[in-house]
Protein backbone atom coordinates (compact mmCIF):
# COMPACT_ATOMS: atom_id res chain seq x y z
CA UNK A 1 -61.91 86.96 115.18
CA UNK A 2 -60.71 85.67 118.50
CA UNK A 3 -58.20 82.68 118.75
CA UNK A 4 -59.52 79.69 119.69
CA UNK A 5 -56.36 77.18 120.51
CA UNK A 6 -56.46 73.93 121.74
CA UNK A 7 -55.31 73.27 125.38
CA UNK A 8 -52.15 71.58 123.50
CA UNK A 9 -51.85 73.93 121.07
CA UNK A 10 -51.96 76.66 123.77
CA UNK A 11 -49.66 74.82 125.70
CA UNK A 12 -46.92 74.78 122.94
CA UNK A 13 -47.08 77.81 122.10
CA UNK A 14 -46.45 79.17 125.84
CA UNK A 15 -43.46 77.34 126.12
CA UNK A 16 -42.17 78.49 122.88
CA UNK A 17 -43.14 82.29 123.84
CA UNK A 18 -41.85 81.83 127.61
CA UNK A 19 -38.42 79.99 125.94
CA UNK A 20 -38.28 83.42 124.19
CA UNK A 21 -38.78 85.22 126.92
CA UNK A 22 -36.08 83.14 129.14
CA UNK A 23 -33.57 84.02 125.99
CA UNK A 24 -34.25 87.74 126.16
CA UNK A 25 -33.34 88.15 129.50
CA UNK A 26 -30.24 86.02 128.71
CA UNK A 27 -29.61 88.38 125.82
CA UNK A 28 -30.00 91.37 128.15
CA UNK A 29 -28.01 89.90 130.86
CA UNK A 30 -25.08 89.51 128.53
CA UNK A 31 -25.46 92.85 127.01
CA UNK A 32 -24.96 94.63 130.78
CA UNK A 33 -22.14 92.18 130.99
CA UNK A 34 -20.35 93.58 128.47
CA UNK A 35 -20.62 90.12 126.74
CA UNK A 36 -18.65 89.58 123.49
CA UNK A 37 -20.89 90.40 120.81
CA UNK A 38 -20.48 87.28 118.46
CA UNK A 39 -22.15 85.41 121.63
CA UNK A 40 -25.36 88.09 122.12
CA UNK A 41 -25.44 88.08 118.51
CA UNK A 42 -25.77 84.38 118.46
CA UNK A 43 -28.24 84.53 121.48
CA UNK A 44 -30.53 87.20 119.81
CA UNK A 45 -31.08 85.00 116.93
CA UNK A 46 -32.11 82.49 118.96
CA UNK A 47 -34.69 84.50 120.84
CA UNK A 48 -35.90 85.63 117.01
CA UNK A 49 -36.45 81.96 116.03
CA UNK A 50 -38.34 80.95 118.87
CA UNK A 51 -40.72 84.28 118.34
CA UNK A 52 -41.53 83.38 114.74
CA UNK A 53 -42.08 79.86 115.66
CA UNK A 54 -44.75 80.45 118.27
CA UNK A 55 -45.74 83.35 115.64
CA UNK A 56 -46.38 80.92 112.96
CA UNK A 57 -47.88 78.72 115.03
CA UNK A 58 -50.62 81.28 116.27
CA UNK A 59 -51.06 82.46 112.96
CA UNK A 60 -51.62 78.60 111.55
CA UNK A 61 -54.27 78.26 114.30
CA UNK A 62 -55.91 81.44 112.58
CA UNK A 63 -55.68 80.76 109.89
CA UNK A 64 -57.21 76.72 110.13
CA UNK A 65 -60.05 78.43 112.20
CA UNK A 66 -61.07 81.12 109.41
CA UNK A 67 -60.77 77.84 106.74
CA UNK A 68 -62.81 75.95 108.41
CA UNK A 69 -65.47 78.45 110.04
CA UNK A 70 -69.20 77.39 109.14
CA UNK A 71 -69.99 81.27 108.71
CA UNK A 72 -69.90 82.03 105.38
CA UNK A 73 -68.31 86.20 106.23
CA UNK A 74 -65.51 84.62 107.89
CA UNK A 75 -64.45 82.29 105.58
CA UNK A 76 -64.82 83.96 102.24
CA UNK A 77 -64.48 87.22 103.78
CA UNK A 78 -61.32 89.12 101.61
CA UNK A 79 -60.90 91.49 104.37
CA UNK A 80 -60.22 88.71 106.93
CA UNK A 81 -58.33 87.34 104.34
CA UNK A 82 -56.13 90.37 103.92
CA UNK A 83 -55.94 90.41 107.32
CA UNK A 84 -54.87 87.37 107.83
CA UNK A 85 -52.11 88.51 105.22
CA UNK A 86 -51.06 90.92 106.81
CA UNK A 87 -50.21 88.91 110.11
CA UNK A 88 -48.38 86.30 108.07
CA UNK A 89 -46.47 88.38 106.75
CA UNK A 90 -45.58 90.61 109.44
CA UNK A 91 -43.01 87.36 110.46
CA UNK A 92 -41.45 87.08 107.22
């Protein structure tokens, strides 16, 4: 099944992944500072939130898509089911 995302919905969830992506390098930055580790700590979590936000967001897409697909195998389909699952899960 290949994503289909709206140009908005694409557009959120690049900034949310390139946010992430800004954070990690802060993250590693601090690390080969020799940073206090309450503070990377603190950072690192941050970068983990805004992964399983753009995550769940890209997963909700999915998972609207396979809901409302006209094609019978995709929608009732309990492998793409499982596999949709599977990727939900994978963030928990």
């Amino acid at each position: 099944m290949q994503l289909d995302m709206s140009a908005e919905e694409l557009k959120s969830a690049l900034n949310r992944l390139r946010r992430a992506q800004g954070q990690l390098a802060g993250v590693i930055r601090m690390i080969e500072e020799g940073r206090d580790c309450e503070d990377v700590v603190t950072q690192l979590a941050a970068v983990s939130r805004a992964l399983d936000r753009a995550g769940f967001a890209i997963i909700a897409t999915g998972l609207e898509q396979c809901m409302t697909s006209e094609d019978p195998e995709v929608r009732d389909s309990a492998q793409m089911r499982a596999r949709l699952e599977k990727l939900f899960l994978s963030l928990a």
